[in-house]
Every structure is written in structure tokens, then in C-alpha cells.
Protein backbone atom coordinates (compact mmCIF):
# COMPACT_ATOMS: atom_id res chain seq x y z
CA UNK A 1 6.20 7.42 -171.61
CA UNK A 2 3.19 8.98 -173.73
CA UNK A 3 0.84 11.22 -172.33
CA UNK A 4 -2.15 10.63 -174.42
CA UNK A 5 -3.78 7.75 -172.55
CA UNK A 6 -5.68 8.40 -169.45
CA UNK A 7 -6.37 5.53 -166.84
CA UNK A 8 -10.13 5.02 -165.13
CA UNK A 9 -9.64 2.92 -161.72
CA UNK A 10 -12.84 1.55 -160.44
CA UNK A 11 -12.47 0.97 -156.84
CA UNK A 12 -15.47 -1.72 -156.95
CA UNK A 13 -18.16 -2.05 -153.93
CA UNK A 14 -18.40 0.97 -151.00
CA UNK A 15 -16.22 1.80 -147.88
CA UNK A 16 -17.12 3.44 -145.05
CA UNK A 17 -19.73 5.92 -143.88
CA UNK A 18 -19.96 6.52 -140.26
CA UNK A 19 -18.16 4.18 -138.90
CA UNK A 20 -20.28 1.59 -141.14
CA UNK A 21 -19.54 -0.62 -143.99
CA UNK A 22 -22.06 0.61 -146.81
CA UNK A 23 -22.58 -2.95 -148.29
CA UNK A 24 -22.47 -4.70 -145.71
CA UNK A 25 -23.17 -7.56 -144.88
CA UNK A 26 -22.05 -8.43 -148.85
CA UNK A 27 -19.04 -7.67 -149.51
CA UNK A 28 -17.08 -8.73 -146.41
CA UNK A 29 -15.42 -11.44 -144.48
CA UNK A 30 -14.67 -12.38 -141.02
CA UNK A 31 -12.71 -15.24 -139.64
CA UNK A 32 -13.18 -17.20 -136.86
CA UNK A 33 -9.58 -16.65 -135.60
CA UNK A 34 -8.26 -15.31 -132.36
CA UNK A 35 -8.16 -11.80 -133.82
CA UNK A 36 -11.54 -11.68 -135.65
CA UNK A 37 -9.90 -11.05 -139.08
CA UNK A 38 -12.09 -8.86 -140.63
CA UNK A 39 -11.76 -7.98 -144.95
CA UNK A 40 -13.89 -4.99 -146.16
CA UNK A 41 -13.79 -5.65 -150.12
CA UNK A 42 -14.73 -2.16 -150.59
CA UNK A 43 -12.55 -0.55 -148.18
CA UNK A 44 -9.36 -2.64 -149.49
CA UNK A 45 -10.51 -1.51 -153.07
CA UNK A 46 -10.48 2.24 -152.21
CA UNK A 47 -6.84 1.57 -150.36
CA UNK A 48 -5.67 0.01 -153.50
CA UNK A 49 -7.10 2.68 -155.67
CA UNK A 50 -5.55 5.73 -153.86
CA UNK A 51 -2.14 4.53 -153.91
CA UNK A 52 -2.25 3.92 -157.53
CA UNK A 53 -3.86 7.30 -158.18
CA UNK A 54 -1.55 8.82 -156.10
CA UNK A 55 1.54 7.88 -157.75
CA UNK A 56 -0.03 8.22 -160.97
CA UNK A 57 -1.10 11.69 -160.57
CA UNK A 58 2.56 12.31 -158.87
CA UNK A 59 4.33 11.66 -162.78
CA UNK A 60 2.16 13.11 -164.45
CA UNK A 61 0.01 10.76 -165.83
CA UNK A 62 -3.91 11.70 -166.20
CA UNK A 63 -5.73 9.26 -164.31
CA UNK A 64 -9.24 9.24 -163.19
CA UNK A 65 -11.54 7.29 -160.52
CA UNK A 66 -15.21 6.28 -161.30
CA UNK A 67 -16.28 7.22 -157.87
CA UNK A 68 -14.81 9.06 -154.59
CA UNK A 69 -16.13 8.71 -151.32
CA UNK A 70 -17.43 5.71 -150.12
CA UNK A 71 -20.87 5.51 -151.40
CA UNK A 72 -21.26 2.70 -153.50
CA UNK A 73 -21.84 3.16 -157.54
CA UNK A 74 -23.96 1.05 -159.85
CA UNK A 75 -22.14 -0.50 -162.47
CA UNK A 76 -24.13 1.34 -165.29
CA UNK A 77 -23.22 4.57 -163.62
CA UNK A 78 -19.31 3.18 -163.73
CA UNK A 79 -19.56 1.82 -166.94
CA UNK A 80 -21.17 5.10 -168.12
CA UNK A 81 -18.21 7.19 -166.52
CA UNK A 82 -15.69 4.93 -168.65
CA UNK A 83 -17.28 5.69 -172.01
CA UNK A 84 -17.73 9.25 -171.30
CA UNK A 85 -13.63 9.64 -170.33
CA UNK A 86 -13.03 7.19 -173.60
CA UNK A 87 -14.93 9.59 -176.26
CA UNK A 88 -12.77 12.42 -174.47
CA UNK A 89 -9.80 11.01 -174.54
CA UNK A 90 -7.68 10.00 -177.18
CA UNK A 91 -6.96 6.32 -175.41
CA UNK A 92 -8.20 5.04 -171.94
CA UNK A 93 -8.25 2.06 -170.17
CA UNK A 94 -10.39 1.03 -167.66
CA UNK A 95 -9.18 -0.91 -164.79
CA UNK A 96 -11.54 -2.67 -162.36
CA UNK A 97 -9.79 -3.29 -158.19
CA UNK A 98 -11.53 -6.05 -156.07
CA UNK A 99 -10.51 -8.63 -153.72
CA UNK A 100 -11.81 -11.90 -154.59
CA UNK A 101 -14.28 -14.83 -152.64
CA UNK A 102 -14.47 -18.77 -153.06
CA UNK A 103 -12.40 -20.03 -150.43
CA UNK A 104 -9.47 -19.96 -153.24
CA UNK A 105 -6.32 -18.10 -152.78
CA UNK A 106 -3.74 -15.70 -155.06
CA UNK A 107 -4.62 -13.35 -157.71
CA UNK A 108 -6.54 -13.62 -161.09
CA UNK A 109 -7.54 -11.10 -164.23
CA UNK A 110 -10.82 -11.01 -166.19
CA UNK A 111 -11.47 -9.60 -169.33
CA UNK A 112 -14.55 -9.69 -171.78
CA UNK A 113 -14.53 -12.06 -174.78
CA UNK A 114 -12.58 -11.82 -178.15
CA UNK A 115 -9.25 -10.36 -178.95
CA UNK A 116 -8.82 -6.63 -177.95
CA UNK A 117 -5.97 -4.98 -175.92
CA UNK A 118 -7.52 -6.04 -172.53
CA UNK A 119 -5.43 -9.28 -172.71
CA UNK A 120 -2.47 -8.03 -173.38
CA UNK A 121 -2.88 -5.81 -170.30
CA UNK A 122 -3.77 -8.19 -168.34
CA UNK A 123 -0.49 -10.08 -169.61
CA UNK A 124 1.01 -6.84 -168.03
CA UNK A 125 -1.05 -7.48 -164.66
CA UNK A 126 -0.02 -11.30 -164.14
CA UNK A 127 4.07 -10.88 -164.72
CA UNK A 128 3.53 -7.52 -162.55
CA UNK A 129 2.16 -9.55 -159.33
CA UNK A 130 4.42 -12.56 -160.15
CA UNK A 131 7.23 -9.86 -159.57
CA UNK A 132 5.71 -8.80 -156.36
CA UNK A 133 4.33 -12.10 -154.75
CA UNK A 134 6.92 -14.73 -156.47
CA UNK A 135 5.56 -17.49 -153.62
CA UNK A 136 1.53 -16.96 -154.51
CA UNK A 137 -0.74 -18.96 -156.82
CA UNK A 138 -1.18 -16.97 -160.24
CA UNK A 139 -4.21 -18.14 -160.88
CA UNK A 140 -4.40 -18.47 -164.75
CA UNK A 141 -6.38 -19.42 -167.81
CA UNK A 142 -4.06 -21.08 -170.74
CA UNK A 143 -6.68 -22.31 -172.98
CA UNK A 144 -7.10 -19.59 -175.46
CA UNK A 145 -3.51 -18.53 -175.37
CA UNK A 146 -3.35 -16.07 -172.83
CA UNK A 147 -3.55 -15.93 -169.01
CA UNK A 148 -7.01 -13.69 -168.27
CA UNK A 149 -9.76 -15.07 -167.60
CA UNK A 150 -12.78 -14.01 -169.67
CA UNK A 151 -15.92 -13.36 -168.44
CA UNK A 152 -19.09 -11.12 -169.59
CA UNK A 153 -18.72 -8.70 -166.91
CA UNK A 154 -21.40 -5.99 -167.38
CA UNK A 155 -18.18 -3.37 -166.25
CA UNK A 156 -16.01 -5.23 -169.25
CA UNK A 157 -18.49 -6.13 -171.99
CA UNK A 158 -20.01 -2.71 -172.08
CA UNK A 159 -16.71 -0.51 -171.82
CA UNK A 160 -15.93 0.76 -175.00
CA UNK A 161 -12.11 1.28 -173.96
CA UNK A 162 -9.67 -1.13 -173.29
CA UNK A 163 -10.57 -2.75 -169.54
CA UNK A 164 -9.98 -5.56 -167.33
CA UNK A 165 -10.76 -6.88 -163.71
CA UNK A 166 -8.15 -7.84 -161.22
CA UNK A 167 -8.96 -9.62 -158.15
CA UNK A 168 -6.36 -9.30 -155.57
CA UNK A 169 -6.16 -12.46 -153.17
CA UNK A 170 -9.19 -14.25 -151.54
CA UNK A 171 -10.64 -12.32 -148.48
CA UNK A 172 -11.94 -15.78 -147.25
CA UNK A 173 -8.93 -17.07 -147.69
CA UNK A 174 -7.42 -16.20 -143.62
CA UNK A 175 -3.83 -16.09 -145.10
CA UNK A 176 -5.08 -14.49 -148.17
CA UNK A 177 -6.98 -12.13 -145.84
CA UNK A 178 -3.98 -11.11 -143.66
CA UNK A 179 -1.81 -10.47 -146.60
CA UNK A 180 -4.52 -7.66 -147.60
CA UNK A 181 -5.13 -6.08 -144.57
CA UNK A 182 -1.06 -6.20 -144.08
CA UNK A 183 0.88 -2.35 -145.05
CA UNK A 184 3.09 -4.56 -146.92
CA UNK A 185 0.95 -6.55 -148.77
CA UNK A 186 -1.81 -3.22 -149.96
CA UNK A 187 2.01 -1.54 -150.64
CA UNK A 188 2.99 -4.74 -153.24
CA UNK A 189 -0.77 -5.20 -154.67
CA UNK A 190 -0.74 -1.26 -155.81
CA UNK A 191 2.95 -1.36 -156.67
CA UNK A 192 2.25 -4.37 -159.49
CA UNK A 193 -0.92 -2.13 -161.21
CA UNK A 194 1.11 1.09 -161.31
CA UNK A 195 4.13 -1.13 -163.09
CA UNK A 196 1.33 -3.16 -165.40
CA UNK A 197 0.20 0.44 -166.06
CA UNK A 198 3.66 1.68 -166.87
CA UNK A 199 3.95 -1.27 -169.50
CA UNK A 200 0.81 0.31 -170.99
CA UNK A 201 2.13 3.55 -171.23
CA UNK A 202 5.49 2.81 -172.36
CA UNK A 203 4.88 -0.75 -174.66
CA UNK A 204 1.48 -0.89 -175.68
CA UNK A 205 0.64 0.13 -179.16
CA UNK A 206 -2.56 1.11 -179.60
CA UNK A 207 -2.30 1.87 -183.17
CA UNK A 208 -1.38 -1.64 -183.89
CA UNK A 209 -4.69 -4.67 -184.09
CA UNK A 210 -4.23 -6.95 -181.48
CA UNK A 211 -2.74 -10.04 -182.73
CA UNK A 212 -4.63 -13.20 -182.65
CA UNK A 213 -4.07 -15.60 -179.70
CA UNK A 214 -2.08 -18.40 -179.97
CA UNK A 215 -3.40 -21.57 -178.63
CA UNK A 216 -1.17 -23.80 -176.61
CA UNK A 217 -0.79 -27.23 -178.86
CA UNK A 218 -2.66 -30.08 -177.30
CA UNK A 219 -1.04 -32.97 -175.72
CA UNK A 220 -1.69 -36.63 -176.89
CA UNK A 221 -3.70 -38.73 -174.17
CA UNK A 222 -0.42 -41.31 -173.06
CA UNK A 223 -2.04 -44.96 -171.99
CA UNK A 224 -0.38 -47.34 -170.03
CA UNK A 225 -0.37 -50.83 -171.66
CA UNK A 226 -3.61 -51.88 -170.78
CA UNK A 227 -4.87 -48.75 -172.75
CA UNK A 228 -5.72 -46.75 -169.54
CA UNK A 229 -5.07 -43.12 -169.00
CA UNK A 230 -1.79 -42.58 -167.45
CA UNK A 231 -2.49 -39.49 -165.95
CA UNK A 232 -5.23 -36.14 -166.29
CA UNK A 233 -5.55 -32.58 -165.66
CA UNK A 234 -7.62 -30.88 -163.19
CA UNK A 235 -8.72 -27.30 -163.32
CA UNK A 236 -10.06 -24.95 -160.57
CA UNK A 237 -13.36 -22.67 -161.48
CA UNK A 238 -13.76 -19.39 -160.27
């Protein structure tokens, strides 16, 4: 495992501060269940982030988080952190924890635009949490080859380092939300970053250009004999 990378988690949004959530009411979810399920993005984010850092730092490995404590950070002041670890360090990637919103449900990766290491990490990310939660929706993006998502995130367009964003179930979601307030399911969520980041460390060349996506081949339209469609595809926006 090579020692010459260090790892920037960005535990995104605030936590607590005196017995109150910092950005609320953003940020958060409650359901209208029996129990009053209640998601703190930011709290869950800083959960995530500690166990990751804390097994990281436990082998060795140098990691780093953009912020401690549960004030929140602006993303230039993140983004700024990143660059400054990246021009220190020999190789760094940045890695981005939320829990996601929409009413959706499972897990999904962003990355910016173009061909760059990010997409093979995030490669890393989606096999990681298919190993963890075989039964939930991997919620993927085929068209260019890979299964990020890209998006101009001002965290992942402005990052001169390798970096992606992984959101981590749907706090709207009540299921979704249970799952992430659950020991078991923070336990499995941290468990698939520190193995994606153990890929990093132990397959990813970063000597090596990225090598250019291959697009999956398109499918002929098939008509029925009246020259109708036979059938379509439907696809889910973030």
C-alpha cells in the first residue's frame, strides 16, 4: 500500500452546537412516522467522516479533514484547504460525504467533467457499496462509459486533486433514513469508502493518463410491425 497519497474528507454541511443543528432548518429531514424520524445531513456526514479517519489514521495512512467541529465551512474555504494539502503533497484526493434529498433512494457518485482519475475512483466507490448494500439501488450514470455522475460542483470543478462526491442514501427517503441513522448501516456506509480508498492506495496509478471512456454501443430502436416502438428507456434525474 503506498504512502505517498494523502486523503482530504469533507464532512459537508454542520453538526451540532449546543444542542442545535447549525444549518438548520436546511439540511435536515423529519418524517411524519410514529417515531419522528429525524436525519441531520451534517451530523451523519461528521459520523461518516470519523470512522473513516479513524481507521485511516489507525494504518497509517495520512489523511486529513477540511473542517472539525461542527461549525459549518464555505465551500471556497474547503476547496481552498484541498489545494493547499494537494501542492504539499505528492498525490491527494479529495473526497466529499453527504446524504442525499429528492424523495429517491440508494447511493450515487459525482464527479466534475472530462476524464481525470475521479472516475475511476468513483468506479472504486460504486463496487465498494454494492459489496456492502447488495439489495439497494446503485444509482448510476452509463452514458459516457462510466458509473459517476458528473456535475460542476464548485467543491469538484475547482479541486486541483483528484475528487469526487458520494451521497449516501436519501434522508427523505423514511427507509433510506432509518438505514442512516441505524449503527449498522453508518458501520457499512464508512466501511465501503475506507475499501474504495484502499483500491486507491493499492491499484490506482497515478503516474499513468487516465484512459479515455468507453461508451456503451447504442441499441437499434426494435418496431413492432406496424413500425411502432416496441419498447423505451426511462431515466431518473437527480
Amino acid at each position: 500500500m503506498r504512502k505517498d497519497v494523502a486523503i482530504i474528507l469533507d464532512p459537508g454541511h454542520g453538526g451540532m452546537k449546543n444542542g442545535k443543528y447549525v444549518t438548520a432548518p436546511a439540511k435536515m429531514y423529519v418524517h411524519d412516522d410514529e417515531e419522528k424520524t429525524t436525519v441531520y445531513e451534517g451530523v451523519f456526514n461528521r459520523e461518516i467522516v470519523e470512522r473513516i479517519q479513524k481507521s485511516l489514521k489507525g494504518r497509517g495512512i495520512t489523511v486529513y479533514t477540511t473542517v472539525n467541529g461542527p461549525d459549518d465551512l464555505s465551500l471556497k474555504s474547503r476547496v481552498e484547504f484541498a489545494n493547499g494539502k494537494a501542492k504539499q503533497f505528492k498525490h491527494c484526493v479529495f473526497i466529499s460525504v453527504h446524504g442525499n434529498a429528492g424523495k429517491g433512494t440508494g447511493f450515487e457518485v459525482f464527479t466534475s467533467k472530462g476524464e481525470t482519475y475521479s472516475d475511476t475512483i468513483a468506479d472504486y466507490y460504486i463496487e465498494a457499496m454494492k459489496e456492502e448494500f447488495p439489495g439497494e439501488v446503485a444509482r448510476v450514470d452509463l452514458t459516457d462509459g462510466d458509473k459517476d455522475k458528473e456535475a460542476n460542483f464548485y467543491v469538484l470543478k475547482n479541486t486541483i486533486c483528484p475528487a469526487i462526491l458520494t451521497e449516501n442514501f436519501f434522508m427523505d427517503n423514511l427507509e433510506d433514513a432509518k438505514l442512516m441513522n441505524s449503527f449498522e448501516g453508518k458501520r457499512k456506509i464508512a466501511n465501503a469508502h475506507i475499501k474504495m480508498i484502499e483500491k486507491v492506495l493499492n491499484e490506482l496509478d497515478f503516474d499513468k493518463k487516465p484512459e479515455p471512456k468507453k461508451k456503451p454501443a447504442l441499441e437499434k430502436k426494435k418496431t413492432t410491425t406496424k413500425g411502432k416502438k416496441a419498447g423505451g428507456t426511462t431515466s431518473v434525474k437527480k
